[in-house]
PDB file of N, CA and C in Angstrom:
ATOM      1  N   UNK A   1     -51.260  30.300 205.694  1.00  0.00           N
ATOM      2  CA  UNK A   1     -51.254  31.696 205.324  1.00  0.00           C
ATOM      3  C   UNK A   1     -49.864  32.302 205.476  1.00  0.00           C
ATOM      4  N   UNK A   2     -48.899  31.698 206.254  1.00  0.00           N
ATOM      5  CA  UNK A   2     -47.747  32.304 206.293  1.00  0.00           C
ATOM      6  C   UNK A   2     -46.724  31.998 205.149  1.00  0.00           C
ATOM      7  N   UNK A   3     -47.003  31.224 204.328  1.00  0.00           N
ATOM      8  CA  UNK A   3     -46.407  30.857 203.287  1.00  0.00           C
ATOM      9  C   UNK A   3     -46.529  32.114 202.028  1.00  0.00           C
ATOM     10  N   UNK A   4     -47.847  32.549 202.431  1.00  0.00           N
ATOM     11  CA  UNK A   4     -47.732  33.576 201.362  1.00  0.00           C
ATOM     12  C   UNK A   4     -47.499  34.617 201.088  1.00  0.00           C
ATOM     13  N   UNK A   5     -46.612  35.474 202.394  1.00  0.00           N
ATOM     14  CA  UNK A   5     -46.120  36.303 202.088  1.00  0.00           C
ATOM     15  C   UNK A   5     -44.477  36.019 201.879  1.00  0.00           C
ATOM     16  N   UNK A   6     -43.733  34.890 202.340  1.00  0.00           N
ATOM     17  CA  UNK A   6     -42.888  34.193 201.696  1.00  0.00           C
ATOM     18  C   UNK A   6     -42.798  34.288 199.974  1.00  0.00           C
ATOM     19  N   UNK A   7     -43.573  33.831 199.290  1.00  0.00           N
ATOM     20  CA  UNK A   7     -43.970  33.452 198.202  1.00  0.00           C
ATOM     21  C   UNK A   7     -43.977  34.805 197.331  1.00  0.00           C
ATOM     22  N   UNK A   8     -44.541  36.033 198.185  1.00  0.00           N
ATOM     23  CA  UNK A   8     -44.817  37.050 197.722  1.00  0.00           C
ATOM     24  C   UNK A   8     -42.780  38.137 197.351  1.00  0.00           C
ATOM     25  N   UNK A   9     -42.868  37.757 198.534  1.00  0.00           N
ATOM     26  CA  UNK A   9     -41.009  38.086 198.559  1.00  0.00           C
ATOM     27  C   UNK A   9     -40.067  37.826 197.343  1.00  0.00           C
ATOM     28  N   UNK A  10     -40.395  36.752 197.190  1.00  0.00           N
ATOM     29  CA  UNK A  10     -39.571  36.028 196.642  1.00  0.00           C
ATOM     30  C   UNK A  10     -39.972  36.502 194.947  1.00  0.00           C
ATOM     31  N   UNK A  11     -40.916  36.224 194.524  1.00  0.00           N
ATOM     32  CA  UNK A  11     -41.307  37.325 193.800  1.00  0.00           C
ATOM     33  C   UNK A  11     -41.141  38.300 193.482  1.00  0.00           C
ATOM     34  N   UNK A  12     -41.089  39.478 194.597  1.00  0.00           N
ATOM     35  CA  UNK A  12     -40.861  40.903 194.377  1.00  0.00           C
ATOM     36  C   UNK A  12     -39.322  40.905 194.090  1.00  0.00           C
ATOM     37  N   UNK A  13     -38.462  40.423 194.796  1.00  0.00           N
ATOM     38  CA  UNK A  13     -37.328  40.245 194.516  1.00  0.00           C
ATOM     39  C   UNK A  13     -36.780  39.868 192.831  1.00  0.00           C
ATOM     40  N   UNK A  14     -37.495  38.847 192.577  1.00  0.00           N
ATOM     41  CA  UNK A  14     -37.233  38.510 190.924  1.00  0.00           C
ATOM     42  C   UNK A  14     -37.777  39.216 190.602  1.00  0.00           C
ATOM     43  N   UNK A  15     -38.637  39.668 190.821  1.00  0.00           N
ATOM     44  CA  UNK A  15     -39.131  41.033 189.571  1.00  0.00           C
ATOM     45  C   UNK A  15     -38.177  42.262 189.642  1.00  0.00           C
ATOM     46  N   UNK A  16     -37.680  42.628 191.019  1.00  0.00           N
ATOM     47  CA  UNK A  16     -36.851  43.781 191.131  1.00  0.00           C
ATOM     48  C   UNK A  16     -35.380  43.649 190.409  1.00  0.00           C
ATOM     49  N   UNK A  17     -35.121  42.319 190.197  1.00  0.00           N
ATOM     50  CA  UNK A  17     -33.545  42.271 189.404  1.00  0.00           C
ATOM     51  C   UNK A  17     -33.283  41.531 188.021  1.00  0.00           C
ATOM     52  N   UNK A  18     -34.988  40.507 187.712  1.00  0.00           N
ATOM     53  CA  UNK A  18     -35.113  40.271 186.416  1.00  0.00           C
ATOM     54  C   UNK A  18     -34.558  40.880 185.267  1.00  0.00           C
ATOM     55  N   UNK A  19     -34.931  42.472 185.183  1.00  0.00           N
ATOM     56  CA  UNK A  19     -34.576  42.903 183.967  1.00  0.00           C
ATOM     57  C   UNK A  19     -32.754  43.020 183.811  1.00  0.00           C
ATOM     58  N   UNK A  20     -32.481  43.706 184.952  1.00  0.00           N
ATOM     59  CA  UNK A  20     -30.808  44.214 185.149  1.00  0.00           C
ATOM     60  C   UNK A  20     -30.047  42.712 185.159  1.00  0.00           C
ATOM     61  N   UNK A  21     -30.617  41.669 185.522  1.00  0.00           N
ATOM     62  CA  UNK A  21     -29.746  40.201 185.226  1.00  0.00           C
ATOM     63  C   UNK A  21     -29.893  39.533 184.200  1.00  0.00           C
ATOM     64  N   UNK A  22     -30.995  39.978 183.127  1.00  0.00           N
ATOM     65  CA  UNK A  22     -30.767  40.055 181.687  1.00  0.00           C
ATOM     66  C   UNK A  22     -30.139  40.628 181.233  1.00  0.00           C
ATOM     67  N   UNK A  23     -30.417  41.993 181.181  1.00  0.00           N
ATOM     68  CA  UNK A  23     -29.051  42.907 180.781  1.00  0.00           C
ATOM     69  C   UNK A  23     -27.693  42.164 181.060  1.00  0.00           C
ATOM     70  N   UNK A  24     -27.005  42.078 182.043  1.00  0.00           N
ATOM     71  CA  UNK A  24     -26.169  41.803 183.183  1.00  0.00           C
ATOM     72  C   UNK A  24     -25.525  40.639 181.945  1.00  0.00           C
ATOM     73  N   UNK A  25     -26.252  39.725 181.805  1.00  0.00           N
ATOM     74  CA  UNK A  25     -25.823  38.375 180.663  1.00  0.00           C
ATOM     75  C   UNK A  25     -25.055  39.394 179.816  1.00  0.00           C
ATOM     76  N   UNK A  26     -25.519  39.980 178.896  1.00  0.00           N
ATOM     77  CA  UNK A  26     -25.163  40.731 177.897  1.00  0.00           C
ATOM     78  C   UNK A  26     -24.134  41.537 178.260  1.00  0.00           C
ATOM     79  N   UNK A  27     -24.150  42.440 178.979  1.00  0.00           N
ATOM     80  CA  UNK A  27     -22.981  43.423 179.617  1.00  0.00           C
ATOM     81  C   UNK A  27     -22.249  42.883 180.595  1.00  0.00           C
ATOM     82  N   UNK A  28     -22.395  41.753 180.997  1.00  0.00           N
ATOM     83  CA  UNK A  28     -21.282  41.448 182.145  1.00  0.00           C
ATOM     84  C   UNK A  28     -21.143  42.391 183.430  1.00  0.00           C
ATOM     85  N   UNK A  29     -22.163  43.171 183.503  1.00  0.00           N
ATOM     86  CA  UNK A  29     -22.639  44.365 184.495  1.00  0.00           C
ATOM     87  C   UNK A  29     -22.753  43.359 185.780  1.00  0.00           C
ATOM     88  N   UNK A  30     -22.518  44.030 186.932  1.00  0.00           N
ATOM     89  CA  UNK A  30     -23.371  43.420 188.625  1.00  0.00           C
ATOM     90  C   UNK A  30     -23.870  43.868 188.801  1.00  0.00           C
ATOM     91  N   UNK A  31     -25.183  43.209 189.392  1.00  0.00           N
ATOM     92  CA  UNK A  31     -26.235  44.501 189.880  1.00  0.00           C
ATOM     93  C   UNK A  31     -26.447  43.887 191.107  1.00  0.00           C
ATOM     94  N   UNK A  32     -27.149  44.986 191.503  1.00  0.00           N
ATOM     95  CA  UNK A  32     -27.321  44.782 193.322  1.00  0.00           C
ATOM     96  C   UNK A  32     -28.875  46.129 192.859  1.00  0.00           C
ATOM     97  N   UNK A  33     -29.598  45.320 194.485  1.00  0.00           N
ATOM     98  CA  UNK A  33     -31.089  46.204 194.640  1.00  0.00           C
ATOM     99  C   UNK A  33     -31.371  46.083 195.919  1.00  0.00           C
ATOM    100  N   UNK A  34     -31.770  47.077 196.415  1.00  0.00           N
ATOM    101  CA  UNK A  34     -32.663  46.704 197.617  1.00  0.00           C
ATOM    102  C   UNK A  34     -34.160  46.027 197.524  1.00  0.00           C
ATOM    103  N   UNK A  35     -34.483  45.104 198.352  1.00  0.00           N
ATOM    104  CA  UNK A  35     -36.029  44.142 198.309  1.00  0.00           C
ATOM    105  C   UNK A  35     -36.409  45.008 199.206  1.00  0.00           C
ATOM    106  N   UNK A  36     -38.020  44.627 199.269  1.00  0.00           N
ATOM    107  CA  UNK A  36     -38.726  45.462 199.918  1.00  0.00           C
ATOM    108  C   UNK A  36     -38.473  45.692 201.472  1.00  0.00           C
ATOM    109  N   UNK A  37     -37.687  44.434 202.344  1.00  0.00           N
ATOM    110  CA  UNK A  37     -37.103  44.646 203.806  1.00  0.00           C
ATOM    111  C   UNK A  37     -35.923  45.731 204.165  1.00  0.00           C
ATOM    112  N   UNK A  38     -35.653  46.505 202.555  1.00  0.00           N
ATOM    113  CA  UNK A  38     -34.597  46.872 202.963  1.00  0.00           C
ATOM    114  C   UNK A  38     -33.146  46.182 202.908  1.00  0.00           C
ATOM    115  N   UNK A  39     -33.262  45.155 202.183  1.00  0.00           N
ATOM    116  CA  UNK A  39     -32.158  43.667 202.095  1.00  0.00           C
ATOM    117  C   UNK A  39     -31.253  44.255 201.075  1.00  0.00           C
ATOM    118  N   UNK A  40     -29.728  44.253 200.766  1.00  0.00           N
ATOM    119  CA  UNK A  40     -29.342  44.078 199.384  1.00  0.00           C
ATOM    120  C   UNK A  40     -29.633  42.880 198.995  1.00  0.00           C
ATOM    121  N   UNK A  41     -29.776  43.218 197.734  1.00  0.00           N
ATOM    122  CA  UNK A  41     -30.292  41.645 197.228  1.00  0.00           C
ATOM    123  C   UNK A  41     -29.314  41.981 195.630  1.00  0.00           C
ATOM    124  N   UNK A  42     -28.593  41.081 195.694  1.00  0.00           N
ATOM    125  CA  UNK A  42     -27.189  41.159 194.241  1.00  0.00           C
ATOM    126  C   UNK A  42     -26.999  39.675 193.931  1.00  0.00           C
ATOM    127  N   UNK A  43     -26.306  40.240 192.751  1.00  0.00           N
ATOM    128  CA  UNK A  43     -25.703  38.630 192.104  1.00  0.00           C
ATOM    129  C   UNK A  43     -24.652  39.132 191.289  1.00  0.00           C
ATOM    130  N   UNK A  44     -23.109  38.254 192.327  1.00  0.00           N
ATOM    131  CA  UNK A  44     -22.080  38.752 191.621  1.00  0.00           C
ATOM    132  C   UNK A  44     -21.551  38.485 190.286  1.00  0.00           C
ATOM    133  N   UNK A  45     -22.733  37.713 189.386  1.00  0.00           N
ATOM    134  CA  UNK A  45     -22.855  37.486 187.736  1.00  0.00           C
ATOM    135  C   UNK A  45     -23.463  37.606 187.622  1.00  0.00           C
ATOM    136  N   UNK A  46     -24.180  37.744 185.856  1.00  0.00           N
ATOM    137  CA  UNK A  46     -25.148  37.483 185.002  1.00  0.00           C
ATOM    138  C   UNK A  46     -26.142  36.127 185.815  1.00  0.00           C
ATOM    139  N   UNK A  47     -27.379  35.935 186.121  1.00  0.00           N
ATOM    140  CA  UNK A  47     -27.764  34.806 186.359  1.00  0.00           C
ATOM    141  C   UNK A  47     -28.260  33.989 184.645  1.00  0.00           C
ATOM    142  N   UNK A  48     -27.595  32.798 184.950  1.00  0.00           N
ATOM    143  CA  UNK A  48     -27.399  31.728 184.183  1.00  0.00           C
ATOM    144  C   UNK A  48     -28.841  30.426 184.460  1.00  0.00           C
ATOM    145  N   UNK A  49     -28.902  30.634 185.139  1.00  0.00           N
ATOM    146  CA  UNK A  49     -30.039  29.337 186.053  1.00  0.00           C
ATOM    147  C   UNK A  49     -31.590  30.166 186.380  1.00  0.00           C
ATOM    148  N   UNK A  50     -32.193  30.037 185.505  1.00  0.00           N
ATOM    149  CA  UNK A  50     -33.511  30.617 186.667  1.00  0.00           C
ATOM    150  C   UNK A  50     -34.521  29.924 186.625  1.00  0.00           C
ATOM    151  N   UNK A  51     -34.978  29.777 187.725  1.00  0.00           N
ATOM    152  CA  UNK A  51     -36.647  29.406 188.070  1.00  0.00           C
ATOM    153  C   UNK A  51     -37.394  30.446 188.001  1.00  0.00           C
ATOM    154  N   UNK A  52     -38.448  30.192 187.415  1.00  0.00           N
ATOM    155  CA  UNK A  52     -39.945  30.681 187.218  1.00  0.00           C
ATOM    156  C   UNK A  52     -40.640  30.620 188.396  1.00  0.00           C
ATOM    157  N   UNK A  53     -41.239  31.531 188.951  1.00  0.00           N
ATOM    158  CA  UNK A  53     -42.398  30.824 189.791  1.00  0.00           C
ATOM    159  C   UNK A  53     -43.900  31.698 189.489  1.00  0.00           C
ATOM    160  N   UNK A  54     -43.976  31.596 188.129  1.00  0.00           N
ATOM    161  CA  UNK A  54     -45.531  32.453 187.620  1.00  0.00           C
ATOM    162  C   UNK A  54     -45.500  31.787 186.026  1.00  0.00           C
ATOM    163  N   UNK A  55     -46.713  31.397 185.627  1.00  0.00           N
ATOM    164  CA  UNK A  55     -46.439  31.444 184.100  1.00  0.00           C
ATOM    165  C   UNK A  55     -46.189  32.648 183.650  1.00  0.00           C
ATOM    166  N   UNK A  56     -46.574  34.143 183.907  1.00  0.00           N
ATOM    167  CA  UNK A  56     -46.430  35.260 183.532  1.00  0.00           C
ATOM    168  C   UNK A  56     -45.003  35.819 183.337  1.00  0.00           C
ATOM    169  N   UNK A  57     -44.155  35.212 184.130  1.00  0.00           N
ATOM    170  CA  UNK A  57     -42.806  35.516 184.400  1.00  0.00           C
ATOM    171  C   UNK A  57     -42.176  35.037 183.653  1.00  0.00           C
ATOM    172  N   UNK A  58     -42.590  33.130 183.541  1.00  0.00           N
ATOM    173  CA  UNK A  58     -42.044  32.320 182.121  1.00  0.00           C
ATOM    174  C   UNK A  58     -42.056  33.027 180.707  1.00  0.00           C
ATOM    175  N   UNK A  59     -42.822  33.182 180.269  1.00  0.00           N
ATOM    176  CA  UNK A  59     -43.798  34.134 179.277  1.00  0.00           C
ATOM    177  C   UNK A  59     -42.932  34.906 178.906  1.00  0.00           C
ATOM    178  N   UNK A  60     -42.821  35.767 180.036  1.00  0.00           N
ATOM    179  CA  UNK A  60     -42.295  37.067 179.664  1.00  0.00           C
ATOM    180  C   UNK A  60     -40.586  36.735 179.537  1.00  0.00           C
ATOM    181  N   UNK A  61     -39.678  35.720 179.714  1.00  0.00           N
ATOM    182  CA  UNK A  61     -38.716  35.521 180.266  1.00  0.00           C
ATOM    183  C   UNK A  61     -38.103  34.723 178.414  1.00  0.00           C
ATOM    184  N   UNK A  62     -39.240  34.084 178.072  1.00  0.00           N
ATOM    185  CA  UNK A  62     -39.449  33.762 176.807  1.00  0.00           C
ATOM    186  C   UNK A  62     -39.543  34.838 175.619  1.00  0.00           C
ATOM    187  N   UNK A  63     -40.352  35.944 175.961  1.00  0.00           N
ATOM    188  CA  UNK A  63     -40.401  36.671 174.675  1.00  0.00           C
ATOM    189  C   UNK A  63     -39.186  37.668 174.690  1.00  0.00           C
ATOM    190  N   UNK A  64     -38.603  37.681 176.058  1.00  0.00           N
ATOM    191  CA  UNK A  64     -37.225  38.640 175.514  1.00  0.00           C
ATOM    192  C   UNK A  64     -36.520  37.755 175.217  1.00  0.00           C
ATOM    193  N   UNK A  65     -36.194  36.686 174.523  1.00  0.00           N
ATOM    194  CA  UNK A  65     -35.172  35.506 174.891  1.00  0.00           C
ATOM    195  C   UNK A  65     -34.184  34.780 175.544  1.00  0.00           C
ATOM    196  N   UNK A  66     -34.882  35.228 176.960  1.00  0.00           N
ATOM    197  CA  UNK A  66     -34.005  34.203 177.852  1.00  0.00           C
ATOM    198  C   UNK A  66     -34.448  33.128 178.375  1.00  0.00           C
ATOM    199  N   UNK A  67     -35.192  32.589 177.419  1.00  0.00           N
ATOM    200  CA  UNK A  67     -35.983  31.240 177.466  1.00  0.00           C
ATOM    201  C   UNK A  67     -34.848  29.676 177.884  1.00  0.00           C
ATOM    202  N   UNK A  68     -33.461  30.342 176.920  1.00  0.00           N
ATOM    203  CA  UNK A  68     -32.604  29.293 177.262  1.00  0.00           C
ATOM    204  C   UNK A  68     -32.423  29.279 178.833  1.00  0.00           C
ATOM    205  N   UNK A  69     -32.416  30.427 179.488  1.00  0.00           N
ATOM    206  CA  UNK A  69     -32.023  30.513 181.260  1.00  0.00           C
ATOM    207  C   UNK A  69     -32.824  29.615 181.995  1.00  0.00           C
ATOM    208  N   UNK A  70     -33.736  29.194 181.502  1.00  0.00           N
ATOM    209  CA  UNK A  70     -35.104  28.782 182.415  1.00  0.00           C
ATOM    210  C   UNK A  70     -34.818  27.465 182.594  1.00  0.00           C
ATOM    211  N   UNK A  71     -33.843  26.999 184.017  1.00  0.00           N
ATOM    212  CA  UNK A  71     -33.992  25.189 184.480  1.00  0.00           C
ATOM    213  C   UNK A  71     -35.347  24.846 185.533  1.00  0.00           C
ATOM    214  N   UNK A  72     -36.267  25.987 185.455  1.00  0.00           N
ATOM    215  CA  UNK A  72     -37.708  25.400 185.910  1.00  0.00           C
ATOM    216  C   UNK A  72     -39.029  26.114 186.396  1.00  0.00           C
ATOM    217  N   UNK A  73     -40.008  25.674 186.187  1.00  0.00           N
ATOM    218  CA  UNK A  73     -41.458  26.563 186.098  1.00  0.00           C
ATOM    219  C   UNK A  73     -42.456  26.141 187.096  1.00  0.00           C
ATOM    220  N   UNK A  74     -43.591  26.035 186.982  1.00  0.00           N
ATOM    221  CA  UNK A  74     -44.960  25.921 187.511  1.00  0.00           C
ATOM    222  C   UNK A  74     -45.816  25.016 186.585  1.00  0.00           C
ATOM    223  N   UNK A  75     -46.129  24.263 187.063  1.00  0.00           N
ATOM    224  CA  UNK A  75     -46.741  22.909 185.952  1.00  0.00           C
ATOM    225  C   UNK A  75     -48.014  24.044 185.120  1.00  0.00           C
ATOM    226  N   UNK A  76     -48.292  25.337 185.278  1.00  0.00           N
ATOM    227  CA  UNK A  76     -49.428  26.021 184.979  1.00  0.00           C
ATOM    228  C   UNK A  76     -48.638  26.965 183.793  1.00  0.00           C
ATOM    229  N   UNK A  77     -47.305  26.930 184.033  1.00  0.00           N
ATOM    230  CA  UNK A  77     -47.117  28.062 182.409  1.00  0.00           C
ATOM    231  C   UNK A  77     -46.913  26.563 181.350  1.00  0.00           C
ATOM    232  N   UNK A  78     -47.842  27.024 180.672  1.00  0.00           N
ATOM    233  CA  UNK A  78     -48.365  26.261 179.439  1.00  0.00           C
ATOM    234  C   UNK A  78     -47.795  27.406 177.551  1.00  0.00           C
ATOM    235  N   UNK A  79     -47.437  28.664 177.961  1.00  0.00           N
ATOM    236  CA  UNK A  79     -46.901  29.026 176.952  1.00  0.00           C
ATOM    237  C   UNK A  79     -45.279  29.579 176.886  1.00  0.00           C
ATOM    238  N   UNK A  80     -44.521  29.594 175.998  1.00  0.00           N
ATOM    239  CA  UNK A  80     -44.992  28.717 174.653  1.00  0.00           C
ATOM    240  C   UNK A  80     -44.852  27.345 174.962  1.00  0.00           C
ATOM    241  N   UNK A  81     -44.705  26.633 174.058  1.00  0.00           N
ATOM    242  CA  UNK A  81     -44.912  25.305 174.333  1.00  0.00           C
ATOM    243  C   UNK A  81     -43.554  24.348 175.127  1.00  0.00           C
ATOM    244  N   UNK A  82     -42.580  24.967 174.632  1.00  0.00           N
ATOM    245  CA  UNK A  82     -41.009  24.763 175.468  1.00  0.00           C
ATOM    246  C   UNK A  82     -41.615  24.696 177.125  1.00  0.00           C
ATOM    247  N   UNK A  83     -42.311  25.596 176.950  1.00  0.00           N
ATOM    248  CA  UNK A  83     -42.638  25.652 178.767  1.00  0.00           C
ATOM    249  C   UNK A  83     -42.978  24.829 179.629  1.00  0.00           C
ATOM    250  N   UNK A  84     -43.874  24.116 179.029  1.00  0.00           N
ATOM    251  CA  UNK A  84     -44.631  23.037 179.483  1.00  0.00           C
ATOM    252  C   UNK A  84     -43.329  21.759 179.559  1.00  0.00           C
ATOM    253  N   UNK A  85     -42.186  21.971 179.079  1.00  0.00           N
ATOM    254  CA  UNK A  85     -41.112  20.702 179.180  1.00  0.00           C
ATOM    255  C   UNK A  85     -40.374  21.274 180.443  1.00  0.00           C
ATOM    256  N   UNK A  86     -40.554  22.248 181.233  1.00  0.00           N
ATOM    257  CA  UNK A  86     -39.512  22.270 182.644  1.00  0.00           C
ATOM    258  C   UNK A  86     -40.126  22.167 183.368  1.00  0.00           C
ATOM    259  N   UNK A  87     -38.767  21.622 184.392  1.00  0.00           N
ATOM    260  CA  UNK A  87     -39.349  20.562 185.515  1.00  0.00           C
ATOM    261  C   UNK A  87     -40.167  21.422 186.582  1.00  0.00           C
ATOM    262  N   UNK A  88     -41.110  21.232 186.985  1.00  0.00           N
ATOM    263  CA  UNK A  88     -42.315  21.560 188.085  1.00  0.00           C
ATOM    264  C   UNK A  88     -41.732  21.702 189.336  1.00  0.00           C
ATOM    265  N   UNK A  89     -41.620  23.518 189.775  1.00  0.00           N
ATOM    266  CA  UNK A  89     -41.505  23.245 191.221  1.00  0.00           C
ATOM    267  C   UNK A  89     -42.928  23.406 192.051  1.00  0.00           C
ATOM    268  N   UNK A  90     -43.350  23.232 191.653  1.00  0.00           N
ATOM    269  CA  UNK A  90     -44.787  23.666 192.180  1.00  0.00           C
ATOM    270  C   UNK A  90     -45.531  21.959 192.638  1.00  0.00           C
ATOM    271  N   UNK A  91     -45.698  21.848 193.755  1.00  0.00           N
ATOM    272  CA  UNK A  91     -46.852  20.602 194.151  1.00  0.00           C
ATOM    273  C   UNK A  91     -47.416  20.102 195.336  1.00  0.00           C
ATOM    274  N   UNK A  92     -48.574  20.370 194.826  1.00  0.00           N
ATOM    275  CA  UNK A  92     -49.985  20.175 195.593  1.00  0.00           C
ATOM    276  C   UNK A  92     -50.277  21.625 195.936  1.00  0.00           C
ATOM    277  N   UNK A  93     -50.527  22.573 195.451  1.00  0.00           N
ATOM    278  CA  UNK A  93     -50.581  23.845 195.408  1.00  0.00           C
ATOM    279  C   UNK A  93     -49.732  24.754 196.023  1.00  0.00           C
ATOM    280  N   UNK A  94     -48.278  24.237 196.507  1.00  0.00           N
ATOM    281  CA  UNK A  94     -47.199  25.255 197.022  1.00  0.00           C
ATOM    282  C   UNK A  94     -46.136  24.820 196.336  1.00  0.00           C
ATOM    283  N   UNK A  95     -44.767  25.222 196.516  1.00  0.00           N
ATOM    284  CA  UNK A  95     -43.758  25.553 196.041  1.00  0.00           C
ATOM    285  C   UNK A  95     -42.913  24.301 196.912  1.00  0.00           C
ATOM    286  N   UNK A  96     -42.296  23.454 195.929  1.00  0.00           N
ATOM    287  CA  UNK A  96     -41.727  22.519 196.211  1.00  0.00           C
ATOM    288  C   UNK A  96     -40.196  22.592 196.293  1.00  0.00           C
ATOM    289  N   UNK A  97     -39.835  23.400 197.418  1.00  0.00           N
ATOM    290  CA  UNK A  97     -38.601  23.770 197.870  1.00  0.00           C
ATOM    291  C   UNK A  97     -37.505  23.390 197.501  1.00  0.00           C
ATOM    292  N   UNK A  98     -37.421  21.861 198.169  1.00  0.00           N
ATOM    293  CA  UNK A  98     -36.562  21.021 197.838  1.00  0.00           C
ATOM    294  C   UNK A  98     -36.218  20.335 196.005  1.00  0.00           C
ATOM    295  N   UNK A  99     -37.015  21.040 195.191  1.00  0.00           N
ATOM    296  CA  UNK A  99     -37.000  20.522 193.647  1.00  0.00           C
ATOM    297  C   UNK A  99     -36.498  21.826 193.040  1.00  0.00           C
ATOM    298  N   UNK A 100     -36.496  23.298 194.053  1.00  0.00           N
ATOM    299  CA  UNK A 100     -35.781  24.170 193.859  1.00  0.00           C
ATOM    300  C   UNK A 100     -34.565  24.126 193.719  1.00  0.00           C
ATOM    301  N   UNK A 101     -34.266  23.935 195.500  1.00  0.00           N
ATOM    302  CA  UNK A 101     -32.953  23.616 195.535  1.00  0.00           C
ATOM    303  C   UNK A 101     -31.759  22.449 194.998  1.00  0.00           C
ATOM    304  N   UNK A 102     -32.330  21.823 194.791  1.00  0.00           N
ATOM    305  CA  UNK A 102     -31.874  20.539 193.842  1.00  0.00           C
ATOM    306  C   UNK A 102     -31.682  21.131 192.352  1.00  0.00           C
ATOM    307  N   UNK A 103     -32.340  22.183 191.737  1.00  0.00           N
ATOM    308  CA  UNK A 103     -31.951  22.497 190.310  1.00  0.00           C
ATOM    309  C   UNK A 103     -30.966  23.753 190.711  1.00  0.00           C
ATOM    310  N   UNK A 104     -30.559  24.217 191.992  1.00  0.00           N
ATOM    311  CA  UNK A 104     -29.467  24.858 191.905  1.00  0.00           C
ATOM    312  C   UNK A 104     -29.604  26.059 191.113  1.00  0.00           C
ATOM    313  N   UNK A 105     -30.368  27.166 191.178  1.00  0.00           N
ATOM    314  CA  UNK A 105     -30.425  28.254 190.411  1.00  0.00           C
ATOM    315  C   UNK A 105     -29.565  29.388 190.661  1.00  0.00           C
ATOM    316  N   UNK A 106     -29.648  30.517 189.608  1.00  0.00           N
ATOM    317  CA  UNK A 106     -28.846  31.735 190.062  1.00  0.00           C
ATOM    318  C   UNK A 106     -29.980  32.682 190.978  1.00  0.00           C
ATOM    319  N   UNK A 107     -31.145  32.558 190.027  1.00  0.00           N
ATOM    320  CA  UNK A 107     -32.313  33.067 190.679  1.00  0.00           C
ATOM    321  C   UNK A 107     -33.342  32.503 189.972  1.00  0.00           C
TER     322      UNK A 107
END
C-alpha cells in the first residue's frame, strides 16, 4: 500500500507540467511548478524523453502529437497502435523502476 501513494505523486506531477513541457518543445520556454508537497518541480528544457505511466496519458500524449516523445508506456495502453510498440515499464502489477531508469527520461 505504500507504493501507491508514490505512484500517485508521480503522476500528479506529470500531469502538473505535461502541458507547459509541450508547449516548452515549441517555445523553448522553462517551466517550473509546485507538486502537491510544496516541491519545485522544473525542467531546465523542453522534455525530449517521456514515460507514460497510464494508457490515458499515452493517448492523450498521442493526439496532441507528442507521440514522437514517448521512450515508454504500460503494457495496457493499447491505443493507437504505435503504443503497444514501447517498451513496458510496468511488471507484475507495479512499476518497474529500474526499466525506468535505464530509458533515461526527461519526464
Amino acid at each position: 500500500m505504500k507504493r501507491l501513494p508514490s505512484a500517485l505523486l508521480l503522476f500528479a506531477i506529470f500531469s502538473l507540467i505535461l502541458t507547459a513541457c509541450i508547449a516548452g518543445r515549441r517555445t523553448g520556454c522553462r517551466h517550473q511548478s509546485d507538486g502537491w508537497l510544496g516541491r519545485k518541480v522544473s525542467l531546465p528544457t523542453a522534455a525530449q524523453k517521456i514515460v507514460s505511466l497510464s494508457p490515458s496519458i499515452t493517448e492523450s500524449l498521442y493526439a496532441i502529437g507528442a507521440g514522437d516523445l514517448l521512450i515508454g508506456g504500460i503494457k495496457l495502453s493499447d491505443y493507437p497502435v504505435e503504443a503497444k510498440s514501447l517498451p513496458s515499464v510496468w511488471f507484475f502489477g507495479d512499476y518497474n523502476y529500474e526499466v525506468v531508469a535505464n530509458l533515461q527520461p526527461d519526464l
